[in-house]
PDB file of N, CA and C in Angstrom:
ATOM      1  N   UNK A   1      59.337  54.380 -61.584  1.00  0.00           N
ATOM      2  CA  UNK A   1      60.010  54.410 -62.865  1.00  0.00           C
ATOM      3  C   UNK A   1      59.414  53.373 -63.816  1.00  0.00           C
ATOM      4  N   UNK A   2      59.166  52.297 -63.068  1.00  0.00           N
ATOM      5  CA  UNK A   2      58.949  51.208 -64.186  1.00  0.00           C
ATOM      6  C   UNK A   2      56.941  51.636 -64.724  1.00  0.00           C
ATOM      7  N   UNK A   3      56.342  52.019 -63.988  1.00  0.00           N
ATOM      8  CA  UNK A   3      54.871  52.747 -64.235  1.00  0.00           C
ATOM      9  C   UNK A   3      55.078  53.520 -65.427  1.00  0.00           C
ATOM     10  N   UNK A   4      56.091  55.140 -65.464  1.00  0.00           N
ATOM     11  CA  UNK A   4      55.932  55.448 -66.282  1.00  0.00           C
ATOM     12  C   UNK A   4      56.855  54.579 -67.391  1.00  0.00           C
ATOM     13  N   UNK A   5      57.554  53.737 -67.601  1.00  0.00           N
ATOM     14  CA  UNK A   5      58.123  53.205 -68.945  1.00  0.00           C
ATOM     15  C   UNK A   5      56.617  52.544 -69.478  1.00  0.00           C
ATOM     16  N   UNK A   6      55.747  51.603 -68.512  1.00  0.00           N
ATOM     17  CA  UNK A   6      54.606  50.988 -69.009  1.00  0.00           C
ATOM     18  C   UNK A   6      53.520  52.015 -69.833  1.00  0.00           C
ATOM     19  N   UNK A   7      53.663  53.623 -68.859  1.00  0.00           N
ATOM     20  CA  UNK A   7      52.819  54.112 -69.350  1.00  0.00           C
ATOM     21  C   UNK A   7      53.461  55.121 -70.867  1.00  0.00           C
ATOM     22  N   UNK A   8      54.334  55.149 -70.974  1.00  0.00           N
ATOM     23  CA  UNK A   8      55.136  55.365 -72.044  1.00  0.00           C
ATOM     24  C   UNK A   8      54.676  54.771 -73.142  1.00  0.00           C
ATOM     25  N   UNK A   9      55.302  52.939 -72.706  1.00  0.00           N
ATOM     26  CA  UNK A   9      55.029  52.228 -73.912  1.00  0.00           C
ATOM     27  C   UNK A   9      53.879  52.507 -74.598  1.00  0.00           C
ATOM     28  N   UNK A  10      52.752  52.376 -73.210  1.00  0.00           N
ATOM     29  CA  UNK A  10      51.313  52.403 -74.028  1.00  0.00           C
ATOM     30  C   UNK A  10      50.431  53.209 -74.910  1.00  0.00           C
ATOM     31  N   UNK A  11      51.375  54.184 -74.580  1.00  0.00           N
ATOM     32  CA  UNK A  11      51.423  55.521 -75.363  1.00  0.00           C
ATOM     33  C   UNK A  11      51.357  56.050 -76.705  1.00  0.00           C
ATOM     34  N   UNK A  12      52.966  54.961 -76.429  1.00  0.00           N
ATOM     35  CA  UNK A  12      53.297  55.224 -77.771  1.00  0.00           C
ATOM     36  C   UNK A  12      52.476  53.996 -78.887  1.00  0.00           C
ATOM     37  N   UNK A  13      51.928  53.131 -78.153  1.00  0.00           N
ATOM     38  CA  UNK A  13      51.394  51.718 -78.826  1.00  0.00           C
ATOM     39  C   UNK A  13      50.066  52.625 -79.002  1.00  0.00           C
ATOM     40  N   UNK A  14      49.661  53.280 -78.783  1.00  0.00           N
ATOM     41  CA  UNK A  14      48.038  54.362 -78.905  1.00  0.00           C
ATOM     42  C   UNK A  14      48.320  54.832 -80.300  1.00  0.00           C
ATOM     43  N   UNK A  15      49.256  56.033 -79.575  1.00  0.00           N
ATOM     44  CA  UNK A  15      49.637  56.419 -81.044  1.00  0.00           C
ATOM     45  C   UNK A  15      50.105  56.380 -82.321  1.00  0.00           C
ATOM     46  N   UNK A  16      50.454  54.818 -82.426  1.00  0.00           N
ATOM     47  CA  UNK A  16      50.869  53.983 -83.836  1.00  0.00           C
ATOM     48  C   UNK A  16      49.861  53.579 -83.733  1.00  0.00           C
ATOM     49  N   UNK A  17      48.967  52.843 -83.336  1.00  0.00           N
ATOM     50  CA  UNK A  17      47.334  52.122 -83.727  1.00  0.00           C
ATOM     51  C   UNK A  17      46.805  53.195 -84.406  1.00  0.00           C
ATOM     52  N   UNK A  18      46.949  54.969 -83.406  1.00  0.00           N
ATOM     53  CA  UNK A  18      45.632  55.918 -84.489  1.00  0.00           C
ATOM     54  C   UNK A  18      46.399  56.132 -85.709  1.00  0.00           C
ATOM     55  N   UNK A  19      47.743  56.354 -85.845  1.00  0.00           N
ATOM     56  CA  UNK A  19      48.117  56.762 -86.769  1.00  0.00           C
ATOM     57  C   UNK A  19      48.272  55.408 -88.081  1.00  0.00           C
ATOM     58  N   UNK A  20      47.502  54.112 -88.204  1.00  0.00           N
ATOM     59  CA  UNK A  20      47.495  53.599 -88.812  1.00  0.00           C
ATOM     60  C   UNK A  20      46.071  53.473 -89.205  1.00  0.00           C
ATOM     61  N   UNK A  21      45.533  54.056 -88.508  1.00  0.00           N
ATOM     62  CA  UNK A  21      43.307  54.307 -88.803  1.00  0.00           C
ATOM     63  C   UNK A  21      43.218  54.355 -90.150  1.00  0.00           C
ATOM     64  N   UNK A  22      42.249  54.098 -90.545  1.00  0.00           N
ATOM     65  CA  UNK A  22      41.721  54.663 -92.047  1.00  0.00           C
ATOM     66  C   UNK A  22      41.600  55.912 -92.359  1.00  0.00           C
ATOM     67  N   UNK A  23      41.889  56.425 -93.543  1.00  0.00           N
ATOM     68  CA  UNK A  23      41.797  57.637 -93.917  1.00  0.00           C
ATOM     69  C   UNK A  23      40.455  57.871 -94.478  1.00  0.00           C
ATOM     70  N   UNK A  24      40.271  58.634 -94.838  1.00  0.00           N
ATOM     71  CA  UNK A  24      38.767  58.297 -96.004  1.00  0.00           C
ATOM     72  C   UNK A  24      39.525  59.533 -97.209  1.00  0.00           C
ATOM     73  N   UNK A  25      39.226  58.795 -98.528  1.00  0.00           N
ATOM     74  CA  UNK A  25      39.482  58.949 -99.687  1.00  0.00           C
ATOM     75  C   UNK A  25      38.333  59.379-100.290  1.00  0.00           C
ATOM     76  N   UNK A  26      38.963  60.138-101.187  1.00  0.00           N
ATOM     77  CA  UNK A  26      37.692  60.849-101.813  1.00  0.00           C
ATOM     78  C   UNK A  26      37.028  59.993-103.199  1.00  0.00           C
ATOM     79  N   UNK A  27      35.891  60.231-103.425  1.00  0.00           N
ATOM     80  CA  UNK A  27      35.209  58.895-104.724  1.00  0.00           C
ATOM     81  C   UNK A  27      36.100  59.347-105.523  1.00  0.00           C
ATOM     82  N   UNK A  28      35.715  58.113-106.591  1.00  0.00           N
ATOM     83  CA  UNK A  28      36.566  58.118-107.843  1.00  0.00           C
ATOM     84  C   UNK A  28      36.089  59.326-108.746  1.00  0.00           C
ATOM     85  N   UNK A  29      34.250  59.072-108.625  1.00  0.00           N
ATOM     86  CA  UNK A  29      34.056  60.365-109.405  1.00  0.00           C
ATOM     87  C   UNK A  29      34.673  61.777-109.415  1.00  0.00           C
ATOM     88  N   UNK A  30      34.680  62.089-108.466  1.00  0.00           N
ATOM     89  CA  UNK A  30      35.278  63.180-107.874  1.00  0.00           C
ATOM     90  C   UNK A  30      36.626  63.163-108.246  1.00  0.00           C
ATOM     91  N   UNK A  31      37.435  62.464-107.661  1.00  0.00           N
ATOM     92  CA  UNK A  31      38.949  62.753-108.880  1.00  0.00           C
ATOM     93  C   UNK A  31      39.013  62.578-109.913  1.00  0.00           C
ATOM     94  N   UNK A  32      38.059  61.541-110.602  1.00  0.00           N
ATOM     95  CA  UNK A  32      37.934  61.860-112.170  1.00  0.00           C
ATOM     96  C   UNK A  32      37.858  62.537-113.124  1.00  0.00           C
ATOM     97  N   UNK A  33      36.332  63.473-112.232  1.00  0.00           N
ATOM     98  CA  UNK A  33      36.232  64.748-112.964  1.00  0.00           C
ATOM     99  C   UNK A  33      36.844  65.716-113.284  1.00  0.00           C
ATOM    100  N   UNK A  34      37.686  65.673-111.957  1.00  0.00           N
ATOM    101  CA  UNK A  34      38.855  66.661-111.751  1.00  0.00           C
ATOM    102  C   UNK A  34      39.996  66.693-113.018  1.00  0.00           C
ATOM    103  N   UNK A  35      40.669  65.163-112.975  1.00  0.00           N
ATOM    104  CA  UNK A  35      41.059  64.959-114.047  1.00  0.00           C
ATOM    105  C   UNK A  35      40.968  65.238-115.576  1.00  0.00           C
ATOM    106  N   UNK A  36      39.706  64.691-115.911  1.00  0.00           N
ATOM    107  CA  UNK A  36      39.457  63.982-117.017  1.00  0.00           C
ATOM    108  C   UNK A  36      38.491  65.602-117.703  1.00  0.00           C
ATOM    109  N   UNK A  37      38.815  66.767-117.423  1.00  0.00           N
ATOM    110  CA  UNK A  37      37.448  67.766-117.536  1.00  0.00           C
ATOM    111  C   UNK A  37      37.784  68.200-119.534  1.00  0.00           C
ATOM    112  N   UNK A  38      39.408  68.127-119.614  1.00  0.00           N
ATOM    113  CA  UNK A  38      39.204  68.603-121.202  1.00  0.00           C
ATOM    114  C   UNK A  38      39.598  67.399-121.927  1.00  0.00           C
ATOM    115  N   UNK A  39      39.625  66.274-121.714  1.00  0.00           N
ATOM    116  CA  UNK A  39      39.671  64.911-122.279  1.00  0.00           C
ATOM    117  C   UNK A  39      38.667  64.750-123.252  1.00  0.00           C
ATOM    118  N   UNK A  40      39.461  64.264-124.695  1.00  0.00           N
ATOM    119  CA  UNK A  40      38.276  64.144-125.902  1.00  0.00           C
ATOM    120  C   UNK A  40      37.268  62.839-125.268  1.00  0.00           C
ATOM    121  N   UNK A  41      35.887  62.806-126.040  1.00  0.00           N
ATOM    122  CA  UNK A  41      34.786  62.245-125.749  1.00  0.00           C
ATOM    123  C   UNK A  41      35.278  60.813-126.057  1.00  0.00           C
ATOM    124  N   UNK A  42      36.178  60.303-126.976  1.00  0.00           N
ATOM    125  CA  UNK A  42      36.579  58.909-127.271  1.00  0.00           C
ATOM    126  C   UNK A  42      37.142  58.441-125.607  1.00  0.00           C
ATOM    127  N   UNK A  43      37.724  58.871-124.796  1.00  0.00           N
ATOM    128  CA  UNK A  43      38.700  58.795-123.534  1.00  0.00           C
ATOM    129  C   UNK A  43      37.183  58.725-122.917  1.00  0.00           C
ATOM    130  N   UNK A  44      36.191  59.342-122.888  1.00  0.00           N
ATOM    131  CA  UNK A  44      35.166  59.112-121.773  1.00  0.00           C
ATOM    132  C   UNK A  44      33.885  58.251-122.224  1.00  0.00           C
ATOM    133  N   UNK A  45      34.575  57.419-123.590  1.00  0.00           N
ATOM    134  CA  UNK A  45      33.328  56.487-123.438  1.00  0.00           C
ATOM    135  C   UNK A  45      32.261  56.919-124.565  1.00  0.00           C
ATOM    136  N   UNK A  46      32.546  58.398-125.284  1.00  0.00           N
ATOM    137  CA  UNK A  46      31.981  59.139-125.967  1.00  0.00           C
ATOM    138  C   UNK A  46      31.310  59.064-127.640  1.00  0.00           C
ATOM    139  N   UNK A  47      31.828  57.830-127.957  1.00  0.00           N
ATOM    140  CA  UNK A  47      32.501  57.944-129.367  1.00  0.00           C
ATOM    141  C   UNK A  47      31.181  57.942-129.953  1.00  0.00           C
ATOM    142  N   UNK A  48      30.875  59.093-130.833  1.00  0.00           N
ATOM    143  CA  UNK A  48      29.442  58.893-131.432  1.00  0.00           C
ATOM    144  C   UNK A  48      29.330  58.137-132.729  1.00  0.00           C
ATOM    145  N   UNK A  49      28.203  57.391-133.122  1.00  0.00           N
ATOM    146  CA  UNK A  49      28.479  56.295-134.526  1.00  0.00           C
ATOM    147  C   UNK A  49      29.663  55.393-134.362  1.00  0.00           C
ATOM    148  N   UNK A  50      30.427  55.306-132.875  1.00  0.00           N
ATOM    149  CA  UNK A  50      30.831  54.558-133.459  1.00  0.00           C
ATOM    150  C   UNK A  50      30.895  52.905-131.676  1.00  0.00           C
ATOM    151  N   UNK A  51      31.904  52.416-131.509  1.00  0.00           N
ATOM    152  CA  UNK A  51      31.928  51.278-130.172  1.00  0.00           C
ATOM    153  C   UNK A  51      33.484  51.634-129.634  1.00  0.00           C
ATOM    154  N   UNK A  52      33.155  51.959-128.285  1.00  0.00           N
ATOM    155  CA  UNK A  52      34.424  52.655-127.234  1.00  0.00           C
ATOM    156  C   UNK A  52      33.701  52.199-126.111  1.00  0.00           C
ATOM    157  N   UNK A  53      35.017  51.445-125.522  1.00  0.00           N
ATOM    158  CA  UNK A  53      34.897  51.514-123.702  1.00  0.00           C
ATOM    159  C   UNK A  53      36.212  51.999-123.480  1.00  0.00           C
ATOM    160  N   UNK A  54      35.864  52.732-121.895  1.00  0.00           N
ATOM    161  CA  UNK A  54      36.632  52.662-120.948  1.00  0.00           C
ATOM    162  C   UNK A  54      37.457  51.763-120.064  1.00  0.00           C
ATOM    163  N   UNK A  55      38.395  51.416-119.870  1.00  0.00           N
ATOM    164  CA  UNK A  55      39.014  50.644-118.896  1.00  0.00           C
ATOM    165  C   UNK A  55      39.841  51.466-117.846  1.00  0.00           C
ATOM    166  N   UNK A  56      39.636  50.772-116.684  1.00  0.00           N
ATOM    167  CA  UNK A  56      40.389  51.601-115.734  1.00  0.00           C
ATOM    168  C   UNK A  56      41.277  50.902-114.503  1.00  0.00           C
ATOM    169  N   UNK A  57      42.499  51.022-114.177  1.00  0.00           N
ATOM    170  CA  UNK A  57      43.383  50.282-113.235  1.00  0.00           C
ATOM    171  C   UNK A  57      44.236  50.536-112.164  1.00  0.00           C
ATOM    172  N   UNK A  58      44.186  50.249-111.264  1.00  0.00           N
ATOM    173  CA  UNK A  58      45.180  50.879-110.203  1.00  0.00           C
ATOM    174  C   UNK A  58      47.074  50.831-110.627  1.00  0.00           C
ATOM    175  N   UNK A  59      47.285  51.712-110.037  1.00  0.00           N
ATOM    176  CA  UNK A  59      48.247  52.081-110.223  1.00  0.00           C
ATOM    177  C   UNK A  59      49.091  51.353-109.233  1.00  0.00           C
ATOM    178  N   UNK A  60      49.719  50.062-109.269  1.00  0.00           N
ATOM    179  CA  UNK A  60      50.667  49.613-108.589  1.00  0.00           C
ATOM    180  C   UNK A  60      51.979  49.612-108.241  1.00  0.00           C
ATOM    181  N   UNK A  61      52.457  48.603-107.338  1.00  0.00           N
ATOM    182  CA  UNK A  61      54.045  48.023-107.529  1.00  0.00           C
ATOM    183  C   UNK A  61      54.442  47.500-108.886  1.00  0.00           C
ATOM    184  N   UNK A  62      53.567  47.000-109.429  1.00  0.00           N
ATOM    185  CA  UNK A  62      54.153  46.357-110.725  1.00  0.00           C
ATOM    186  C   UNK A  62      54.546  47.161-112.071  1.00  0.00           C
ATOM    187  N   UNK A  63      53.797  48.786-111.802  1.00  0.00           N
ATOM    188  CA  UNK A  63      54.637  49.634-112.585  1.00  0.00           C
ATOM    189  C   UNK A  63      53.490  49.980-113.474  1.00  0.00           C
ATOM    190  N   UNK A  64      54.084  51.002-114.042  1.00  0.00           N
ATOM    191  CA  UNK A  64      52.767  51.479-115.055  1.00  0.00           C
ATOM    192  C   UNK A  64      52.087  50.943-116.071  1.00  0.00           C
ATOM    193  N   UNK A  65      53.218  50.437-116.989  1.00  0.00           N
ATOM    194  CA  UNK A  65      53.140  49.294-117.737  1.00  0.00           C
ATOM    195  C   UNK A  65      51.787  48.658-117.599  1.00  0.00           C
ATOM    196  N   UNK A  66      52.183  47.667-116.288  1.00  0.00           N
ATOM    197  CA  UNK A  66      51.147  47.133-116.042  1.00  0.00           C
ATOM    198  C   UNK A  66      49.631  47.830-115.988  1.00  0.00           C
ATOM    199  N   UNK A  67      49.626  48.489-115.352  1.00  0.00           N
ATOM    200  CA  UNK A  67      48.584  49.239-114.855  1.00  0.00           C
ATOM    201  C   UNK A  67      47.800  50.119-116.526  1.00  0.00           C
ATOM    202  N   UNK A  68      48.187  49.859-117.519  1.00  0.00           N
ATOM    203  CA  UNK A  68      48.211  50.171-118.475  1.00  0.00           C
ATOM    204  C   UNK A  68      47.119  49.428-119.652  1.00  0.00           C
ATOM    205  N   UNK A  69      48.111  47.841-119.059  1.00  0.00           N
ATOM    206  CA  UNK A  69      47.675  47.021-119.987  1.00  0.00           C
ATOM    207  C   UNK A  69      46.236  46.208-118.832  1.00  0.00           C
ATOM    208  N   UNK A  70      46.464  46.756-117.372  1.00  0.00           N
ATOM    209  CA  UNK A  70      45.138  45.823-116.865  1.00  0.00           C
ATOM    210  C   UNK A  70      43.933  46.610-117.598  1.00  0.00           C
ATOM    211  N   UNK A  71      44.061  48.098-117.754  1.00  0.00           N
ATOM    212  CA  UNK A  71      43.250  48.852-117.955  1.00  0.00           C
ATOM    213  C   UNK A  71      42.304  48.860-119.719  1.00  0.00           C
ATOM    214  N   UNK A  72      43.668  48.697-120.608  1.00  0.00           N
ATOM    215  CA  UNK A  72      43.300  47.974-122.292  1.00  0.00           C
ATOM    216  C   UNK A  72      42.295  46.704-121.573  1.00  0.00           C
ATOM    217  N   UNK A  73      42.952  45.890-121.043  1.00  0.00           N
ATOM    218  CA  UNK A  73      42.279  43.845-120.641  1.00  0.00           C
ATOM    219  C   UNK A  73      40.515  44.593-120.092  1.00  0.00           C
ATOM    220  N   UNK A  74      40.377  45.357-119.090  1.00  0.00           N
ATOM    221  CA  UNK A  74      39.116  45.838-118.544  1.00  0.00           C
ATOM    222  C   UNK A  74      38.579  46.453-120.221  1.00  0.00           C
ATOM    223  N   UNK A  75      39.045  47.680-120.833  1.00  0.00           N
ATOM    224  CA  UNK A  75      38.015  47.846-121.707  1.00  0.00           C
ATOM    225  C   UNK A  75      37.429  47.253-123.030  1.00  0.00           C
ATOM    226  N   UNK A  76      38.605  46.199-123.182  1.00  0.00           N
ATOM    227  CA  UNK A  76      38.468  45.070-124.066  1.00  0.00           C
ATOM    228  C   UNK A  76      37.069  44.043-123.246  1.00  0.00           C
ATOM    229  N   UNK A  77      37.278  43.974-122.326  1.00  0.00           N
ATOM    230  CA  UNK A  77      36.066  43.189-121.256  1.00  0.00           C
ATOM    231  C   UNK A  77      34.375  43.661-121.577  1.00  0.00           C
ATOM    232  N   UNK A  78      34.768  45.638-121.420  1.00  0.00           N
ATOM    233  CA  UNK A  78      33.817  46.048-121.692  1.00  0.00           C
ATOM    234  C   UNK A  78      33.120  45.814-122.719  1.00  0.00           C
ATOM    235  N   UNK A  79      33.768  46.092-123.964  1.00  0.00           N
ATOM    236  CA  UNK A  79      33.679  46.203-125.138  1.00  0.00           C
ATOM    237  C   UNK A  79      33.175  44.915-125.867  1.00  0.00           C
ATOM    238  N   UNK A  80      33.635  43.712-124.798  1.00  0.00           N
ATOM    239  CA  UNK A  80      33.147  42.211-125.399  1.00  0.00           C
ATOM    240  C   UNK A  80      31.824  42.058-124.649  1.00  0.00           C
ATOM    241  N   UNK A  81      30.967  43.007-123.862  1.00  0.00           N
ATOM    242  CA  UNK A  81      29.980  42.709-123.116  1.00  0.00           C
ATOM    243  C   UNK A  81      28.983  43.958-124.317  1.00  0.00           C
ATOM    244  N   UNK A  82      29.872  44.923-124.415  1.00  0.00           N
ATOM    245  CA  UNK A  82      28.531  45.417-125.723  1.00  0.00           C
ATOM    246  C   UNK A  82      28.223  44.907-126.592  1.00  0.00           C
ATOM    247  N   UNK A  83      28.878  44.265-127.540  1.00  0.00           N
ATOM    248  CA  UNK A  83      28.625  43.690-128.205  1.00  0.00           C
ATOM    249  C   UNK A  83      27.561  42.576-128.138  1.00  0.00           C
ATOM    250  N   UNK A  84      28.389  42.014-127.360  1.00  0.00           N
ATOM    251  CA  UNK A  84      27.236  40.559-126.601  1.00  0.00           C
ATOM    252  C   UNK A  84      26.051  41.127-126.755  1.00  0.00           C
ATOM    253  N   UNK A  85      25.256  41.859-126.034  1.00  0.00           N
ATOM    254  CA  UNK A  85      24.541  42.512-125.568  1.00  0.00           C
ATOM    255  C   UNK A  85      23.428  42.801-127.049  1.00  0.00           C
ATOM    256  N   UNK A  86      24.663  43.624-127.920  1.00  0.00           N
ATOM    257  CA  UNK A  86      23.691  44.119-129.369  1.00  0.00           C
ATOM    258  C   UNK A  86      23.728  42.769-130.461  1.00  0.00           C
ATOM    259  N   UNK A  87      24.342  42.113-130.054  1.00  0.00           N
ATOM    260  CA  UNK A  87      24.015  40.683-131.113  1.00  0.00           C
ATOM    261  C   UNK A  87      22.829  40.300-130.354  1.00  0.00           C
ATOM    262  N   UNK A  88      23.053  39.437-129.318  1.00  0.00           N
ATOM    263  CA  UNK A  88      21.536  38.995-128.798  1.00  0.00           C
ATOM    264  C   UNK A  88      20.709  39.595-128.585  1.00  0.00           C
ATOM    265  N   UNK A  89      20.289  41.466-128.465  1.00  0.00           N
ATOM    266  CA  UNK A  89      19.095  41.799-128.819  1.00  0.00           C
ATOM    267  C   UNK A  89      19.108  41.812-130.462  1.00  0.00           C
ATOM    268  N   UNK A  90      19.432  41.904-131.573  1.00  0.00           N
ATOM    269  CA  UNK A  90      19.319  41.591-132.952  1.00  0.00           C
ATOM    270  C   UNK A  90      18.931  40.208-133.198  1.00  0.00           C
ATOM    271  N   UNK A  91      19.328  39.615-132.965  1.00  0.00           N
ATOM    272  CA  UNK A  91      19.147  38.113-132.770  1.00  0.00           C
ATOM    273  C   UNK A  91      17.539  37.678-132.326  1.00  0.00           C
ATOM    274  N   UNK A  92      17.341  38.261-131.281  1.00  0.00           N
ATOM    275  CA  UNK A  92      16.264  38.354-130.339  1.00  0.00           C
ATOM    276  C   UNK A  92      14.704  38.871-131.750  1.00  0.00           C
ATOM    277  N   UNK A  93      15.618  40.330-131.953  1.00  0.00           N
ATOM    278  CA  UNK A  93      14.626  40.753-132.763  1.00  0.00           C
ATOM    279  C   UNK A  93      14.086  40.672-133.920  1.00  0.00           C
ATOM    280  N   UNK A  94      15.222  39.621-134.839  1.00  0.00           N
ATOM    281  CA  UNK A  94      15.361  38.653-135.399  1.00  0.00           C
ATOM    282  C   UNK A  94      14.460  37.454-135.793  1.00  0.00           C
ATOM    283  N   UNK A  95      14.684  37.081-134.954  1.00  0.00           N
ATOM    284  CA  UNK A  95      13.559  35.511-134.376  1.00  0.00           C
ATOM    285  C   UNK A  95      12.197  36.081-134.206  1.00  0.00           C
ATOM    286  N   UNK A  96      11.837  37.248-133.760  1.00  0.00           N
ATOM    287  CA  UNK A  96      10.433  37.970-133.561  1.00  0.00           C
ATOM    288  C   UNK A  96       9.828  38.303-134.727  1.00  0.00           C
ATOM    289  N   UNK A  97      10.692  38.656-135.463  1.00  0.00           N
ATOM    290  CA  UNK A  97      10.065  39.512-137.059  1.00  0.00           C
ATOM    291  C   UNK A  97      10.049  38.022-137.874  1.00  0.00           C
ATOM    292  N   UNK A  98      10.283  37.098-137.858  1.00  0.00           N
ATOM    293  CA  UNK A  98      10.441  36.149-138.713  1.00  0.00           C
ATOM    294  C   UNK A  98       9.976  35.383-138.024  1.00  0.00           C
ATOM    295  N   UNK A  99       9.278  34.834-136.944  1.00  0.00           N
ATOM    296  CA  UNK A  99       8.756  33.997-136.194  1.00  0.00           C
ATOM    297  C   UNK A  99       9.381  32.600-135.806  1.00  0.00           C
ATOM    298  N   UNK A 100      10.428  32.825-136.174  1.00  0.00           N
ATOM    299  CA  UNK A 100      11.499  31.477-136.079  1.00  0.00           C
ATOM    300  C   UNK A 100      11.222  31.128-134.342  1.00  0.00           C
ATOM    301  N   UNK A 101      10.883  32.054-133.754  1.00  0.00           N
ATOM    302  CA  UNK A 101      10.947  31.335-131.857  1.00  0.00           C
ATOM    303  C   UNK A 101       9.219  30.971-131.547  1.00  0.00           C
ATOM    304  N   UNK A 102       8.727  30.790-132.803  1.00  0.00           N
ATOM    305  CA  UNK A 102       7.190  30.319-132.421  1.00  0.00           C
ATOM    306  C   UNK A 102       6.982  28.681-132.337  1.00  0.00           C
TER     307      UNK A 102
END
């Protein structure tokens, strides 16, 4: 009796370990696309003539809200790295045409 309670337990201790395994999740791309297929071009980053990022955030305990505003904070992030980016090549190209970095 006491064999099978051990072999019971262990059993059941098997089958809560597999049933806590990793799943595998599918990429982001892949649910994105799914998503995002009749979404105007401003939502994907699109905006022609003009400066748009994307931000993107998990969806937590802390509520949507949140998950809302991490996502504005990320494309505001983005958006402060394009810029960066097109001032100091102007800047760059700048100093070249005028020889100011000679």
């Amino acid at each position: 009796m006491r064999k099978y309670l051990i072999f019971s337990f262990l059993f059941a201790l098997a089958l809560a370990a597999y049933g806590c395994g990793d799943t595998e999740d599918k990429p982001v791309s892949e649910v994105g696309s799914k998503c995002l297929t009749d979404a105007p071009d401003w939502v994907l980053g699109n905006a022609e003539g003009g400066l748009s990022a994307v931000g993107a955030a998990q969806l937590s305990k802390a509520g949507l809200n949140y998950a809302r505003n991490a996502a504005m904070a990320n494309a505001r992030d983005e958006m402060t790295r394009t810029i960066e980016v097109k001032v100091n090549n102007m800047v760059k190209d700048f100093t070249q045409v005028t020889g100011i970095g000679d």
